[in-house]
C-alpha atoms as a PDB file:
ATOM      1  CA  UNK A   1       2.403 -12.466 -12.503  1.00  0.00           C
ATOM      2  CA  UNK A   2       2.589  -9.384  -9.981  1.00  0.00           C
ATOM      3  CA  UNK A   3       5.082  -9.893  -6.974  1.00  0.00           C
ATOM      4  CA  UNK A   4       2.871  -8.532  -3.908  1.00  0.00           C
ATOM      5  CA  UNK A   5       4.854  -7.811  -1.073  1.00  0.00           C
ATOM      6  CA  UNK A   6       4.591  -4.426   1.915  1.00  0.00           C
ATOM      7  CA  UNK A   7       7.291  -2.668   2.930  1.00  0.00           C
ATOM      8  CA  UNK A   8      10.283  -4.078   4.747  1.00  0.00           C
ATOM      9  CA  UNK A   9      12.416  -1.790   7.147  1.00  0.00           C
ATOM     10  CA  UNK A  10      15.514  -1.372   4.993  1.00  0.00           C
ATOM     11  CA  UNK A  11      15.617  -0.119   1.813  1.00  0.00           C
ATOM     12  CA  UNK A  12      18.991  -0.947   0.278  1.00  0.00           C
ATOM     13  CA  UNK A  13      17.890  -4.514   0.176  1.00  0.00           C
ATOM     14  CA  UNK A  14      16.627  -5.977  -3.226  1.00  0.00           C
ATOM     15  CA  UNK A  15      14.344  -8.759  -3.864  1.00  0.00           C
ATOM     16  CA  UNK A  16      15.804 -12.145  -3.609  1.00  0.00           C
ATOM     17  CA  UNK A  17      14.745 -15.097  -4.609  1.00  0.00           C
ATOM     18  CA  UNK A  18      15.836 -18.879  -3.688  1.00  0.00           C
ATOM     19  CA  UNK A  19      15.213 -21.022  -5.999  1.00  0.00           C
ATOM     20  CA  UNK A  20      16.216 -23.804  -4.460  1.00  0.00           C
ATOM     21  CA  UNK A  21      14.355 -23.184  -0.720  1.00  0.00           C
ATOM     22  CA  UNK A  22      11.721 -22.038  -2.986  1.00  0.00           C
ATOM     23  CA  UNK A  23      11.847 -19.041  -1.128  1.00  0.00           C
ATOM     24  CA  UNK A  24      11.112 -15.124  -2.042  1.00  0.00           C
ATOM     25  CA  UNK A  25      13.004 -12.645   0.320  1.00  0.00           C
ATOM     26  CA  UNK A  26      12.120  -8.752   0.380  1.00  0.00           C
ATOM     27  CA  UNK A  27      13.877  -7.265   3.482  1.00  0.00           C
ATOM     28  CA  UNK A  28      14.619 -10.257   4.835  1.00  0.00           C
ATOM     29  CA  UNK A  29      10.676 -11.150   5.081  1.00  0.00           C
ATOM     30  CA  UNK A  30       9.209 -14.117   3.362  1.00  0.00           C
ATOM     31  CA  UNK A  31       7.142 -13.325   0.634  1.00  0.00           C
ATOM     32  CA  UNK A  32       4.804 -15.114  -2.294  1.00  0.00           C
ATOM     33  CA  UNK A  33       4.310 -13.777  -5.661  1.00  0.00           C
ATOM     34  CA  UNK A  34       0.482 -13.236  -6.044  1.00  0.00           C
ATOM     35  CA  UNK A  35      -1.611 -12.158  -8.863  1.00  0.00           C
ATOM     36  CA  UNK A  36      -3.169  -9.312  -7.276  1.00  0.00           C
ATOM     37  CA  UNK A  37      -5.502  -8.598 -10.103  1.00  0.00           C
ATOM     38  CA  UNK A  38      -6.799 -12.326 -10.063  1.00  0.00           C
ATOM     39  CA  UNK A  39      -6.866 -11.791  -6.369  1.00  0.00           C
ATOM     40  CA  UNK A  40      -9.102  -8.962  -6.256  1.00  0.00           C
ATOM     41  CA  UNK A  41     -10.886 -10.213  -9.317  1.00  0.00           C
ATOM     42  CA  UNK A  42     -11.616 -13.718  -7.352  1.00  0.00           C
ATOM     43  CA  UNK A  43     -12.466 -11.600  -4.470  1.00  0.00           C
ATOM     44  CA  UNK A  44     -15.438  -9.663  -6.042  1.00  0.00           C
ATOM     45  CA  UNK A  45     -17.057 -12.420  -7.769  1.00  0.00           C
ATOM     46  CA  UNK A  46     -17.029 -14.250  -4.528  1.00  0.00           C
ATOM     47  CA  UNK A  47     -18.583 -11.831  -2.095  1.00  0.00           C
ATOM     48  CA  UNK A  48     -19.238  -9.358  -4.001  1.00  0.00           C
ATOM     49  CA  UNK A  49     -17.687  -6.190  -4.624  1.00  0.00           C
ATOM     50  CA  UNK A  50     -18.468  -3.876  -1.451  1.00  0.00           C
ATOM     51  CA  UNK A  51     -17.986  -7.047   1.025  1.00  0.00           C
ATOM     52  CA  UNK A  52     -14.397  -7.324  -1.150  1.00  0.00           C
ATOM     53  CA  UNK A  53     -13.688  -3.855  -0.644  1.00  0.00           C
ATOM     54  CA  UNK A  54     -13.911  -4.187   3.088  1.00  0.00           C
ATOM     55  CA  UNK A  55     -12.221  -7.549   3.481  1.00  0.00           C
ATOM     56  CA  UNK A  56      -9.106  -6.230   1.225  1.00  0.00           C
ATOM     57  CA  UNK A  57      -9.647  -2.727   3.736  1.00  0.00           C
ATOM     58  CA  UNK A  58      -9.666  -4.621   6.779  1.00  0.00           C
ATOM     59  CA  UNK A  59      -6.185  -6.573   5.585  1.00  0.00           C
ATOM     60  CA  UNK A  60      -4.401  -3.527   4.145  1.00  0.00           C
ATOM     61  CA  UNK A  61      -5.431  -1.016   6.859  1.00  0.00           C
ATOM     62  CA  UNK A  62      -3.900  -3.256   9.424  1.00  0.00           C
ATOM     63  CA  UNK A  63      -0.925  -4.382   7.625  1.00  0.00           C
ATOM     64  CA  UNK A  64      -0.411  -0.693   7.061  1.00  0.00           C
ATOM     65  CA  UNK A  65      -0.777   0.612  10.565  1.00  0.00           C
ATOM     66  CA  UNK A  66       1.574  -2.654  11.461  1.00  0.00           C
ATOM     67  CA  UNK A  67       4.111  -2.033   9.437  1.00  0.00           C
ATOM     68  CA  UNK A  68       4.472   1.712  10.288  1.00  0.00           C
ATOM     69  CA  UNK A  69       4.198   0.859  14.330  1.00  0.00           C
ATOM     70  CA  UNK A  70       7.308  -1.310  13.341  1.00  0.00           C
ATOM     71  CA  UNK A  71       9.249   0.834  11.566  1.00  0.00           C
ATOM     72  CA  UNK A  72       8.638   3.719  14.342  1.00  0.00           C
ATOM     73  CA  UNK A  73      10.507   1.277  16.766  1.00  0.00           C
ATOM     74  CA  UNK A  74      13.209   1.308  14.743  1.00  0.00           C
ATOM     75  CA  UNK A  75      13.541   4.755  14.000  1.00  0.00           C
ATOM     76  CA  UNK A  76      12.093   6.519  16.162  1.00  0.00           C
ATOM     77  CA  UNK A  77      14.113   9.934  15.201  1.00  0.00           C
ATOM     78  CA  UNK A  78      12.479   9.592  12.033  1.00  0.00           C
ATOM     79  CA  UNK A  79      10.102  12.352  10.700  1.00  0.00           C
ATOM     80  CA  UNK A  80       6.992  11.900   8.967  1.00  0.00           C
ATOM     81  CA  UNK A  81       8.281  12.794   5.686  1.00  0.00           C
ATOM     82  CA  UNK A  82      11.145  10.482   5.906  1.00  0.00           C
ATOM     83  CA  UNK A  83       8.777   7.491   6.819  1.00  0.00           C
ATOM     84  CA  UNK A  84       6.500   7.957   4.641  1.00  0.00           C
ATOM     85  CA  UNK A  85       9.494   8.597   1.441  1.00  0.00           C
ATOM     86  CA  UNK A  86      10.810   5.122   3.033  1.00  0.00           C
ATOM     87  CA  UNK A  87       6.957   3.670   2.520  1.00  0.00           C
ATOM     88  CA  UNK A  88       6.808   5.622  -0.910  1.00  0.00           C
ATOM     89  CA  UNK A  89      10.236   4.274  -1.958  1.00  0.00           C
ATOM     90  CA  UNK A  90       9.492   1.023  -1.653  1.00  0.00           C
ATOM     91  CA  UNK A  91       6.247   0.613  -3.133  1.00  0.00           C
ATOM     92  CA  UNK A  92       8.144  -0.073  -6.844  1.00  0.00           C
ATOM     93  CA  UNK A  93       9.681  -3.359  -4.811  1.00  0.00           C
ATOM     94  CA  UNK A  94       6.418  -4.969  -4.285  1.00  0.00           C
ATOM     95  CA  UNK A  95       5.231  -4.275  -7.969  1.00  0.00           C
ATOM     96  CA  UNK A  96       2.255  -1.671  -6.834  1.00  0.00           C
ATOM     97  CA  UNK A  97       3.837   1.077  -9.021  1.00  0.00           C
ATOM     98  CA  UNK A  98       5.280   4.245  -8.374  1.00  0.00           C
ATOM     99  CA  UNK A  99       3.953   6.359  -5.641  1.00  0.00           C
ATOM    100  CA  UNK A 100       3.787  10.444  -5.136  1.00  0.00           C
ATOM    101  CA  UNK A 101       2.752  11.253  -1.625  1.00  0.00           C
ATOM    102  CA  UNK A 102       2.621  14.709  -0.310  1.00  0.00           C
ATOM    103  CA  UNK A 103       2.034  14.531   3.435  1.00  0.00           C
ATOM    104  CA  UNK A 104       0.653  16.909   6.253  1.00  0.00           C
ATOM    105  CA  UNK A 105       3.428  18.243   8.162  1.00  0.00           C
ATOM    106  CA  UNK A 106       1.837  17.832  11.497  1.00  0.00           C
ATOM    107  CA  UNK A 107      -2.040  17.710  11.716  1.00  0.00           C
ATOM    108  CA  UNK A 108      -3.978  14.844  10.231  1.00  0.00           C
ATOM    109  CA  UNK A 109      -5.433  16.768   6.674  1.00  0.00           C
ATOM    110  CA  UNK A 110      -6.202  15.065   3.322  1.00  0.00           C
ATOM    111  CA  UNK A 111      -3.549  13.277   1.522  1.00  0.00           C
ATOM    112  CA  UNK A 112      -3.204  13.197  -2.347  1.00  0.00           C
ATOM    113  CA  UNK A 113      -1.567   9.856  -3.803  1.00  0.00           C
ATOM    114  CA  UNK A 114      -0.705   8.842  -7.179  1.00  0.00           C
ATOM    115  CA  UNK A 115       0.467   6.311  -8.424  1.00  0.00           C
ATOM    116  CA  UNK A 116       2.124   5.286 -11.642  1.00  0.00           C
ATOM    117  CA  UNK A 117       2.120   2.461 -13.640  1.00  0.00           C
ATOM    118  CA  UNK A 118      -0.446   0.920 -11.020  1.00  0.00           C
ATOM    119  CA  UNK A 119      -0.802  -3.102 -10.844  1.00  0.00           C
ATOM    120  CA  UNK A 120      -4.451  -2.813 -10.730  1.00  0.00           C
ATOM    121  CA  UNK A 121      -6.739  -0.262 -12.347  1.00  0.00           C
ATOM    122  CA  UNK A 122     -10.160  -0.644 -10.948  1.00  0.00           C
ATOM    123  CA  UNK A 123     -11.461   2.260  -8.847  1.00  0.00           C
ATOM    124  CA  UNK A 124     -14.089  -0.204  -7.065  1.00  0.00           C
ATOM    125  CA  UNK A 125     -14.199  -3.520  -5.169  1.00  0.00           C
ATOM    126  CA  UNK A 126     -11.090  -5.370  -3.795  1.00  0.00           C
ATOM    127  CA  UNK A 127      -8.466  -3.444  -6.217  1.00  0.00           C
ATOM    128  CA  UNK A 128      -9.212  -0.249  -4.666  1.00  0.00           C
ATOM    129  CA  UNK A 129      -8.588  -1.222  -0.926  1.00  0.00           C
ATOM    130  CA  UNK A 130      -5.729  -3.347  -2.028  1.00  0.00           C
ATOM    131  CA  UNK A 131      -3.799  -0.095  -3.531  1.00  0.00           C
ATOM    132  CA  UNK A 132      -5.065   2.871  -1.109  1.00  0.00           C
ATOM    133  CA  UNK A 133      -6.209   0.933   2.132  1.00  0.00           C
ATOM    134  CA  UNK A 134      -2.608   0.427   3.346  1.00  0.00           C
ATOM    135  CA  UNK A 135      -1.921   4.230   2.913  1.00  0.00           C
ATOM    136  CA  UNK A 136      -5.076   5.122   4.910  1.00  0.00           C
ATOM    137  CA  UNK A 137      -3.326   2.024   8.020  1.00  0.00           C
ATOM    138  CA  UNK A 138       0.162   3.883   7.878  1.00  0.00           C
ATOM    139  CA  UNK A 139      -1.543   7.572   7.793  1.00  0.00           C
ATOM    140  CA  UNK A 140      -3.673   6.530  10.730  1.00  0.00           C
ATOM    141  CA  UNK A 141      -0.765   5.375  12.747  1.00  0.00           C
ATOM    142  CA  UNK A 142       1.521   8.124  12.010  1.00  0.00           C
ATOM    143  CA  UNK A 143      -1.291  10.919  13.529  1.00  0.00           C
ATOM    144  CA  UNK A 144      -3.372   8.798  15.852  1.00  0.00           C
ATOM    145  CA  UNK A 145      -6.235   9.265  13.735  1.00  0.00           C
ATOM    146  CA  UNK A 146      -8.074   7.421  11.398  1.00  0.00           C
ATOM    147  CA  UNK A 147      -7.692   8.103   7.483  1.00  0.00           C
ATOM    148  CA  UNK A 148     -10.503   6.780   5.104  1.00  0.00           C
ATOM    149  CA  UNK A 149     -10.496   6.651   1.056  1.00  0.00           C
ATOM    150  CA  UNK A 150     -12.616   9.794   0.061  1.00  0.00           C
ATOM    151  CA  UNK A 151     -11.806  10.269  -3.733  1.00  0.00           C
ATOM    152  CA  UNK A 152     -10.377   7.514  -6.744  1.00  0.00           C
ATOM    153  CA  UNK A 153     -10.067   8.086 -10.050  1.00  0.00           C
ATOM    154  CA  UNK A 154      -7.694   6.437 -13.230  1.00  0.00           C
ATOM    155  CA  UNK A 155      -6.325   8.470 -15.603  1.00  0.00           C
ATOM    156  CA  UNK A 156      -6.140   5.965 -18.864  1.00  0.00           C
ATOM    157  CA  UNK A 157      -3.908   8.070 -20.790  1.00  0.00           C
ATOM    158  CA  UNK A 158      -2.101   8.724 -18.240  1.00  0.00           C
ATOM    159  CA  UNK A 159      -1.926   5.281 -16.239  1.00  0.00           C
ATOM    160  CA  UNK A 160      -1.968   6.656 -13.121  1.00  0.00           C
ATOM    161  CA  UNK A 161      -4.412   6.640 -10.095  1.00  0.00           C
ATOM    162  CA  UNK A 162      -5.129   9.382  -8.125  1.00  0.00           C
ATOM    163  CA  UNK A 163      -6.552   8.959  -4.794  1.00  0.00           C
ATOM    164  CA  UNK A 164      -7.326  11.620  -1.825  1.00  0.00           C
ATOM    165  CA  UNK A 165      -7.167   9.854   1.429  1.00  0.00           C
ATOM    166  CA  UNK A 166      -8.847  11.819   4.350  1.00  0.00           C
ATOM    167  CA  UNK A 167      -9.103  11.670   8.261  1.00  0.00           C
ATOM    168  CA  UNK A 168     -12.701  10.920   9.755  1.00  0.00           C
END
């Protein structure tokens, strides 16, 4: 089973779980373990896989321009590299994989993700908006413009997937 959780606002935390309260803790945030790929997969079959995609969009593109909005509060010194290494670095937490983002500087321009060792491996439907939607929320909120997925792909041998996110 995957452990789906979003970034928190401090990094030096780790995952904790209370056995007891029945509790999962990332950051301090509540969390439940999910199986994303039995999410997404439920998701298709339901409503198909273009009304999943935009559901699982919808959710992730939000959450994503949430979380950033919050973390900008609390560091508001913070450059856009440095938030989006703190969004990068924490990606492993939640079970996603591991991320390599290189960002614009300053103007809204495409933005080439990878990432490794990805929970889900489906290019289409629900899986794809569950692992690039929530880049295209917190690259929206960081340059005032939206971002939109333009290009997927999965490398098998490599177990990676590459994704170019652009602004519309």
């Amino acid at each position: 089973m995957q452990v789906v959780v979003r970034v928190g606002l401090q990094l030096s935390e780790e995952p904790f779980w209370d056995k007891a309260k029945g509790e999962l803790r990332i950051k301090g945030q509540r969390h439940v373990a999910v199986d994303a790929q039995g999410l997404c997969d439920h998701l298709d079959l339901i409503a198909g896989t273009k009304v999943a995609e935009v559901i699982m969009n919808q959710h992730e593109f939000r959450q994503g321009k949430d979380d950033t909005a919050n973390i900008r509060r609390e560091k508001p010194d913070a450059s856009i590299e440095q938030l989006v290494d703190l969004f990068a670095n924490a990606e492993p937490l939640s079970g996603i994989g591991v991320v390599k983002v290189n960002p614009p500087k300053t103007a809204p321009g495409p933005v080439d993700l990878e990432i490794s060792n990805p929970c889900l491996k489906r290019t289409t439907g629900a899986a794809k908006s569950f692992l690039f939607s929530y880049w295209c929320g917190i690259f929206s909120e960081l340059f005032g413009k939206e971002f939109k997925i333009d290009q997927i792909t999965y490398d098998e041998k490599e177990n990676s997937m590459k994704c170019r996110i652009i602004p519309k």
